[in-house]
PDB file of N, CA and C in Angstrom:
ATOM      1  N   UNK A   1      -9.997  12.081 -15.953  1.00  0.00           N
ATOM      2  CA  UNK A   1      -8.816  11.246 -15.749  1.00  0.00           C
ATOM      3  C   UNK A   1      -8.109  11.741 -14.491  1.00  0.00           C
ATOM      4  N   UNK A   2      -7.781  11.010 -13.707  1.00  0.00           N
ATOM      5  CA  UNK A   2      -7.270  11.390 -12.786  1.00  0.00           C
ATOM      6  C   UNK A   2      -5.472  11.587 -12.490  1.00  0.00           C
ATOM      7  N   UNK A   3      -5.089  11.940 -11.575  1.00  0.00           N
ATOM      8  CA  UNK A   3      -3.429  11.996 -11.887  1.00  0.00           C
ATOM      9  C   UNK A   3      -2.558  10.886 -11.873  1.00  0.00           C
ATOM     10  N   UNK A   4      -2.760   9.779 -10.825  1.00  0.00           N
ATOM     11  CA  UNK A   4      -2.272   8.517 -11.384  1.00  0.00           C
ATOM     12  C   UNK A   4      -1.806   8.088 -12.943  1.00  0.00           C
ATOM     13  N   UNK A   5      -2.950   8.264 -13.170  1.00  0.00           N
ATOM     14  CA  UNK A   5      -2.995   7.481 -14.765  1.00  0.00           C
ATOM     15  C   UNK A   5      -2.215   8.344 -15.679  1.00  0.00           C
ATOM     16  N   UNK A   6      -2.153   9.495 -15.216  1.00  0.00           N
ATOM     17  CA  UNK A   6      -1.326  11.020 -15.886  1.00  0.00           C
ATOM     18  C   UNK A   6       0.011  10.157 -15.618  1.00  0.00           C
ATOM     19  N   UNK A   7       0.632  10.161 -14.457  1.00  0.00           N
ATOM     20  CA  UNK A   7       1.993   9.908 -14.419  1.00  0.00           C
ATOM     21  C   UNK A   7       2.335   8.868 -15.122  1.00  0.00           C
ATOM     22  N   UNK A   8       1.636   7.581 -15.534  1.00  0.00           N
ATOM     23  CA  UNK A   8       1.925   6.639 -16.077  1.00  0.00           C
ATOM     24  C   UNK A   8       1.501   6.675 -17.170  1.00  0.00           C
ATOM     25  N   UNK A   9       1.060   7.747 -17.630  1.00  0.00           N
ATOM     26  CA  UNK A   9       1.109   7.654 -19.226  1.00  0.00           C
ATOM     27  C   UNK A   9       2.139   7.347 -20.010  1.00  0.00           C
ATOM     28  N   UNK A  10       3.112   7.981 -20.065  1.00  0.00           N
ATOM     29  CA  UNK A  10       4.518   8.037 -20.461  1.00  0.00           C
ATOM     30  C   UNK A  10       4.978   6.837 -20.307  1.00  0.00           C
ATOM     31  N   UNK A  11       4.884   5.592 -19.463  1.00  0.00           N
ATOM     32  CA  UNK A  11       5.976   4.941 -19.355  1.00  0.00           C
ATOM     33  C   UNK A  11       5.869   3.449 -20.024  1.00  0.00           C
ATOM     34  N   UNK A  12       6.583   3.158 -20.294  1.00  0.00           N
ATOM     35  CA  UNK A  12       6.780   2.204 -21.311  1.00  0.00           C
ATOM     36  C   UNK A  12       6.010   0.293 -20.660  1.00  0.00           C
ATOM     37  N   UNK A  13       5.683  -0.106 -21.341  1.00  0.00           N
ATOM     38  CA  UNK A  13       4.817  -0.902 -21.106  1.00  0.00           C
ATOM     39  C   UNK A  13       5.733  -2.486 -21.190  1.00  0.00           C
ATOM     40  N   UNK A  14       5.497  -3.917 -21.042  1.00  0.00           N
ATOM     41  CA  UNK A  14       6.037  -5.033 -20.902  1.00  0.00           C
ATOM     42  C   UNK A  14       6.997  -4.870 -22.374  1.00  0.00           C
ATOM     43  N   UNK A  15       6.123  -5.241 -23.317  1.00  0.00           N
ATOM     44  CA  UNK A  15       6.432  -5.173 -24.454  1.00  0.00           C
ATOM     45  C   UNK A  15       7.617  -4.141 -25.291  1.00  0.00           C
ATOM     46  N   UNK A  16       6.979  -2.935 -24.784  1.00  0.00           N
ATOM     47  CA  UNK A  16       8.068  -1.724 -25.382  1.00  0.00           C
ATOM     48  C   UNK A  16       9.472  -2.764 -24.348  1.00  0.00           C
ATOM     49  N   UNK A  17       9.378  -2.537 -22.976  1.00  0.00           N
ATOM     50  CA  UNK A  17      11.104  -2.540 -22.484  1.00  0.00           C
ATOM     51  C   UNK A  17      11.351  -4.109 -23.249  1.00  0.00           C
ATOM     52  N   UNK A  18      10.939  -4.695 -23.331  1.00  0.00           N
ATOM     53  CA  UNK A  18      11.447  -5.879 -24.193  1.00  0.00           C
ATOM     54  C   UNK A  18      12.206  -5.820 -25.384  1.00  0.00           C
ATOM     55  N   UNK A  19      11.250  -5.163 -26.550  1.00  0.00           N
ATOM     56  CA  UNK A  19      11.906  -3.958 -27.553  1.00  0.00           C
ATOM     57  C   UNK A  19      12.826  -3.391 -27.592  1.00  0.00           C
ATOM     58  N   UNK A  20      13.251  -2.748 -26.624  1.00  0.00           N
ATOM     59  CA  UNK A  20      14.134  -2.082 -26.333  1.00  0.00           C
ATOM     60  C   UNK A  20      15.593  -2.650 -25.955  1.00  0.00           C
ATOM     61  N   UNK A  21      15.419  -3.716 -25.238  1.00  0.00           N
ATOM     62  CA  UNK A  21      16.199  -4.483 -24.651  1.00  0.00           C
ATOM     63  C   UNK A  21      17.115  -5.036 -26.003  1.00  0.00           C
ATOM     64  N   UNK A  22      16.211  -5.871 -26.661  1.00  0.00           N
ATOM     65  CA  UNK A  22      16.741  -6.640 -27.975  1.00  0.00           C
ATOM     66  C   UNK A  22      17.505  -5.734 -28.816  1.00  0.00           C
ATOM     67  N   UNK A  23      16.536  -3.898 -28.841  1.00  0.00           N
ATOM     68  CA  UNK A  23      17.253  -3.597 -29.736  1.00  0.00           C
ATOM     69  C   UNK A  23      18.532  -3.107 -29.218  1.00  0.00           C
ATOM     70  N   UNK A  24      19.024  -2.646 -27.992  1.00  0.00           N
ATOM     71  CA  UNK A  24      20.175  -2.720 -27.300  1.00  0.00           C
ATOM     72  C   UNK A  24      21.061  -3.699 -27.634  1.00  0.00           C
ATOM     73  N   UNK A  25      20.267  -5.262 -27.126  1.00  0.00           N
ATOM     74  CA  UNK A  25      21.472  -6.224 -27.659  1.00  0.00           C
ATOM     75  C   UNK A  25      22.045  -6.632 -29.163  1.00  0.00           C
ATOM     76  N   UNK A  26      20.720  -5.924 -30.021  1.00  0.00           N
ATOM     77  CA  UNK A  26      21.358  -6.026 -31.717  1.00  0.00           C
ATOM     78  C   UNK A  26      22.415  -5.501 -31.681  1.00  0.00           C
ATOM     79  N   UNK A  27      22.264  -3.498 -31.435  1.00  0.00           N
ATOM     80  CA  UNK A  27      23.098  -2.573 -31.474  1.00  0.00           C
ATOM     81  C   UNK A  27      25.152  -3.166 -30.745  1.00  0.00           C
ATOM     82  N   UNK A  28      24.942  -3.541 -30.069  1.00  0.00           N
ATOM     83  CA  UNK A  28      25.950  -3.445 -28.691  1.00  0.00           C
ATOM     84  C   UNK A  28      26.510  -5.396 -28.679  1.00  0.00           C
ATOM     85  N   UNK A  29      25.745  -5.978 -28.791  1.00  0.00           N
ATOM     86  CA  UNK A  29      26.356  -7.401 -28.979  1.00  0.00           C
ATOM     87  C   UNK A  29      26.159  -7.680 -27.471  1.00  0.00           C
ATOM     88  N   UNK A  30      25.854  -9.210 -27.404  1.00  0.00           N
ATOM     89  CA  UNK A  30      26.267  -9.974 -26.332  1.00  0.00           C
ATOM     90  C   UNK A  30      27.248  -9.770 -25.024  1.00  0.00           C
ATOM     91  N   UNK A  31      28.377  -9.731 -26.318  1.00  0.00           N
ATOM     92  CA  UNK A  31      30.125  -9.762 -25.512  1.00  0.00           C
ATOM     93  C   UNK A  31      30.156  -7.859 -24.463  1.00  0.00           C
ATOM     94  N   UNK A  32      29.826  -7.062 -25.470  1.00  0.00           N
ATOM     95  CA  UNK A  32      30.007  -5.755 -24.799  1.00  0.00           C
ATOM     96  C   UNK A  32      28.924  -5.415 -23.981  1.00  0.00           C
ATOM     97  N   UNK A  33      27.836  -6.071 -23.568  1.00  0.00           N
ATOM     98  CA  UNK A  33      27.027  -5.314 -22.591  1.00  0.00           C
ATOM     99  C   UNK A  33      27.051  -5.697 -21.547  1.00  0.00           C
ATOM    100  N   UNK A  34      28.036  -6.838 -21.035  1.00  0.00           N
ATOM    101  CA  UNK A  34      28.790  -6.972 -19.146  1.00  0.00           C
ATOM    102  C   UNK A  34      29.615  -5.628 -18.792  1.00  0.00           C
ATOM    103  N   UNK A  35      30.852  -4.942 -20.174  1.00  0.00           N
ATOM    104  CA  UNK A  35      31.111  -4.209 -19.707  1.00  0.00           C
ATOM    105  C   UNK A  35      30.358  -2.965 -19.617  1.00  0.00           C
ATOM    106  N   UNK A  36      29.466  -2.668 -20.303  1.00  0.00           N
ATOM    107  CA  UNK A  36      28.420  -1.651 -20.908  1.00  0.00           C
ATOM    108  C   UNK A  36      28.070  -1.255 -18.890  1.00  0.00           C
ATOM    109  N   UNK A  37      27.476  -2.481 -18.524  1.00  0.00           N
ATOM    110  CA  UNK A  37      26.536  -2.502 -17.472  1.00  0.00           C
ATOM    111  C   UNK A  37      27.890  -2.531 -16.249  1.00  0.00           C
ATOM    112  N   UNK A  38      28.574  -2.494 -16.326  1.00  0.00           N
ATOM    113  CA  UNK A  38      30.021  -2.632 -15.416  1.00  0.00           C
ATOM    114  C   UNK A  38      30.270  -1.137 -15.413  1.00  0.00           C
ATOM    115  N   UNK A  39      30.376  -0.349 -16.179  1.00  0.00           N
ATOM    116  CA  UNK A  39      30.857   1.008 -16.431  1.00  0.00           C
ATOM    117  C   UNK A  39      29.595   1.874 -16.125  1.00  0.00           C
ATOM    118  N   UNK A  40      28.605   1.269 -16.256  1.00  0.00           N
ATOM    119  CA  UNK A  40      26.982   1.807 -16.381  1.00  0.00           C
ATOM    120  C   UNK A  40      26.835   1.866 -14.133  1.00  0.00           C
ATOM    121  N   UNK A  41      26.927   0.758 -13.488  1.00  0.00           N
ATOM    122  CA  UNK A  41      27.001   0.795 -11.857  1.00  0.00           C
ATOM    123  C   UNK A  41      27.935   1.752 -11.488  1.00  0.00           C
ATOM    124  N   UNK A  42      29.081   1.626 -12.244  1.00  0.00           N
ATOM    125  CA  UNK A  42      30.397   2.752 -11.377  1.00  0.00           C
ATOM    126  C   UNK A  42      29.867   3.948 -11.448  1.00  0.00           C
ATOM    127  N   UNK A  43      29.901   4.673 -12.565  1.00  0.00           N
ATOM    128  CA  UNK A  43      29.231   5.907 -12.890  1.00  0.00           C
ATOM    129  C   UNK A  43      28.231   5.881 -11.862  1.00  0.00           C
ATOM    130  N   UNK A  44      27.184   4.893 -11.249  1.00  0.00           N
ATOM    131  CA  UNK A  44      26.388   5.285 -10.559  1.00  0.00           C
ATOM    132  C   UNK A  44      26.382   5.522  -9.375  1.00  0.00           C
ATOM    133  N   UNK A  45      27.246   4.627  -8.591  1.00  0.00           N
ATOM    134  CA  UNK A  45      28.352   4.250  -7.275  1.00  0.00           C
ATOM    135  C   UNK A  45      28.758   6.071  -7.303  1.00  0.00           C
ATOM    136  N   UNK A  46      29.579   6.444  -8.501  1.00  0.00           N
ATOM    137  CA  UNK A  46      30.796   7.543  -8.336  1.00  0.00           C
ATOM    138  C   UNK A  46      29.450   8.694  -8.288  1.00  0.00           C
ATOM    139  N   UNK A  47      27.959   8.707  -9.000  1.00  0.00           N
ATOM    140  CA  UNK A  47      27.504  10.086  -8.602  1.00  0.00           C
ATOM    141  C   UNK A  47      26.827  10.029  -6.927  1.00  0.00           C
ATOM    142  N   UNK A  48      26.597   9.070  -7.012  1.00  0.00           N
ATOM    143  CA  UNK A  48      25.945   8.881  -5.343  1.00  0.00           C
ATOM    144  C   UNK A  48      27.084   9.302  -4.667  1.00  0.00           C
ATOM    145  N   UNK A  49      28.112   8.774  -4.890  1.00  0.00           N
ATOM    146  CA  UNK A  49      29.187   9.241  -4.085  1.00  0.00           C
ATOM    147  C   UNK A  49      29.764  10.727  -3.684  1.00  0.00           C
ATOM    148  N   UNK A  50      29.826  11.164  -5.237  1.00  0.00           N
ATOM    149  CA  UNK A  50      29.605  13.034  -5.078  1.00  0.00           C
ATOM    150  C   UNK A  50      28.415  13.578  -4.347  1.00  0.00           C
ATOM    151  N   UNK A  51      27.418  13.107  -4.676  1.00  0.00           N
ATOM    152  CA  UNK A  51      25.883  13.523  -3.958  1.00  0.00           C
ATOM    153  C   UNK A  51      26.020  13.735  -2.415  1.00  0.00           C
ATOM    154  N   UNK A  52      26.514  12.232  -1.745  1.00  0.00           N
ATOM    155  CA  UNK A  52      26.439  12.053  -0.385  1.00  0.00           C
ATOM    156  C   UNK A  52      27.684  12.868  -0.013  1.00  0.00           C
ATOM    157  N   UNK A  53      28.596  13.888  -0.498  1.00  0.00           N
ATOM    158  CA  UNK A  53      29.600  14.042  -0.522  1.00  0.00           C
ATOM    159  C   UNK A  53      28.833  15.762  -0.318  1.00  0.00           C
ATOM    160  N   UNK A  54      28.526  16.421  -1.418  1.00  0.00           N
ATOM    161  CA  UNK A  54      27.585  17.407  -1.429  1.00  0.00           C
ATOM    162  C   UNK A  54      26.924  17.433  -0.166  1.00  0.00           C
ATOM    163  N   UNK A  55      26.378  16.795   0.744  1.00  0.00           N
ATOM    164  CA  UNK A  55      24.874  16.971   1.597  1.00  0.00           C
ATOM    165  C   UNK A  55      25.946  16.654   2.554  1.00  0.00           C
ATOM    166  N   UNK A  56      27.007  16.084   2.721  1.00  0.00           N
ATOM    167  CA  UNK A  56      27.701  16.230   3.834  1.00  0.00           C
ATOM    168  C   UNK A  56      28.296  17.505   4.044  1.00  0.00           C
ATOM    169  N   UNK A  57      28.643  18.214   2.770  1.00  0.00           N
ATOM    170  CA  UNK A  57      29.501  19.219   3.209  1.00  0.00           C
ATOM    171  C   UNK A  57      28.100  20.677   3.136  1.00  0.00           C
ATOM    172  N   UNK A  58      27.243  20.375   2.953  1.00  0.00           N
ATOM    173  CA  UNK A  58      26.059  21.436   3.288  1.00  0.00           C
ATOM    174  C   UNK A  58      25.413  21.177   4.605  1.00  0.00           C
ATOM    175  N   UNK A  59      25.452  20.081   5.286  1.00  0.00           N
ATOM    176  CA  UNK A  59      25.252  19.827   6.822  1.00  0.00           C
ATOM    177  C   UNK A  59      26.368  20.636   7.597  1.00  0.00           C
ATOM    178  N   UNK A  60      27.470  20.417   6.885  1.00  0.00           N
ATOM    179  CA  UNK A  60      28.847  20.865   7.417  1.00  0.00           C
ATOM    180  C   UNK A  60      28.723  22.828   7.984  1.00  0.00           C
ATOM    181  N   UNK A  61      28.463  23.212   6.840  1.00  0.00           N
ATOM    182  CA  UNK A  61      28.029  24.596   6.712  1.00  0.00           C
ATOM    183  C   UNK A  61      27.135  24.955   7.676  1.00  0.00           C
ATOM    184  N   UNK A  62      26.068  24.211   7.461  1.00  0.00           N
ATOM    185  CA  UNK A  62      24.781  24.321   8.532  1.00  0.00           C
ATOM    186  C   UNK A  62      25.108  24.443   9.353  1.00  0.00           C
ATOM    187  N   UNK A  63      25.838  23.589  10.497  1.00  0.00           N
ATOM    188  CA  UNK A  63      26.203  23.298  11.263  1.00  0.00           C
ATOM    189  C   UNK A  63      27.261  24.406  11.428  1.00  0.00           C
ATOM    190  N   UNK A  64      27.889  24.685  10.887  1.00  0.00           N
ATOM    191  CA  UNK A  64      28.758  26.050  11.213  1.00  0.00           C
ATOM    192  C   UNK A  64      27.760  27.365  11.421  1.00  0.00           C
ATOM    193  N   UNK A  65      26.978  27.759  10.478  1.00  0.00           N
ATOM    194  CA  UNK A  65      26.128  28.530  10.669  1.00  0.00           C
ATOM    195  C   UNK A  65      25.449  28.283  11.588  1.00  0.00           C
ATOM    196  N   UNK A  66      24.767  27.643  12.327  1.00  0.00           N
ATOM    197  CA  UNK A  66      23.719  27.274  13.372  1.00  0.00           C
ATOM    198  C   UNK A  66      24.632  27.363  14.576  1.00  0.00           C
ATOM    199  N   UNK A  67      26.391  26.883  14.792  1.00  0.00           N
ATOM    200  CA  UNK A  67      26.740  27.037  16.085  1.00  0.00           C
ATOM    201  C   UNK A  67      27.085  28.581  16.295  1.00  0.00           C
ATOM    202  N   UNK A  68      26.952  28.797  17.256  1.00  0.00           N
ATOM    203  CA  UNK A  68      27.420  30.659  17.579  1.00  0.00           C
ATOM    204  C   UNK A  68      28.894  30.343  17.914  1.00  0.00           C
ATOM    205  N   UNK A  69      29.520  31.560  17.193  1.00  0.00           N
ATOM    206  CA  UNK A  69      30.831  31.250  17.366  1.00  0.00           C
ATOM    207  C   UNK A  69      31.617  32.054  18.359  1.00  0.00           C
ATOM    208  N   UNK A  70      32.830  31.834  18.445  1.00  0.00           N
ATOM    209  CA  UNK A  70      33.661  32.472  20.059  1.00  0.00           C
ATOM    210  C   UNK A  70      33.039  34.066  20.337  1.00  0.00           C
ATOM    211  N   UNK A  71      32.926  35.044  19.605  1.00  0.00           N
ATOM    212  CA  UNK A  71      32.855  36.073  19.443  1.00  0.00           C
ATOM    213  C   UNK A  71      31.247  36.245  19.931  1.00  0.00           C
ATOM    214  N   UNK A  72      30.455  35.635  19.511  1.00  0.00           N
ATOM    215  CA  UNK A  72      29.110  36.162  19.571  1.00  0.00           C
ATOM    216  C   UNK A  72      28.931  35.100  21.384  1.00  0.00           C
ATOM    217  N   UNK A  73      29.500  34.173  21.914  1.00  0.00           N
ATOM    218  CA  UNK A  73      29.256  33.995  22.997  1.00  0.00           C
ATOM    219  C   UNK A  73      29.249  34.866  24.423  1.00  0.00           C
ATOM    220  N   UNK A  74      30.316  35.696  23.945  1.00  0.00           N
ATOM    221  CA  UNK A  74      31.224  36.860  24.954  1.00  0.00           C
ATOM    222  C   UNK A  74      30.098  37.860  24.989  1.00  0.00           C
TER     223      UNK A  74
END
């Protein structure tokens, strides 16, 4: 077997996410899963946002570390 087929072992097939779906909308209703999925993007918006927030301020650093500063020019 090769590794392809390894990685996609695990993952859920037409049928299962269908399954899944319904049993979501039994659980949760109609009415509550606009906001479900409304609260579900922000959360996702707000970690990207920390993330790109993170890698800016580690470029930041870099960039401090990488320039030579007043002292080491002299």
């Amino acid at each position: 077997m090769d590794y392809n087929n390894l990685v996609f072992a695990g993952m859920p097939g037409g049928w299962e996410v269908a399954l899944i779906a319904l049993v979501i909308l039994l659980i949760f209703g109609a009415k509550r899963l606009p906001g479900l999925a409304r609260g579900l993007g922000q959360g996702i918006r707000e970690f990207k946002g920390a993330v790109d927030g993170v890698k800016d301020e580690l470029k930041d650093v870099q960039e401090s570390v990488d320039a030579p500063s007043e002292d080491e020019k002299s």
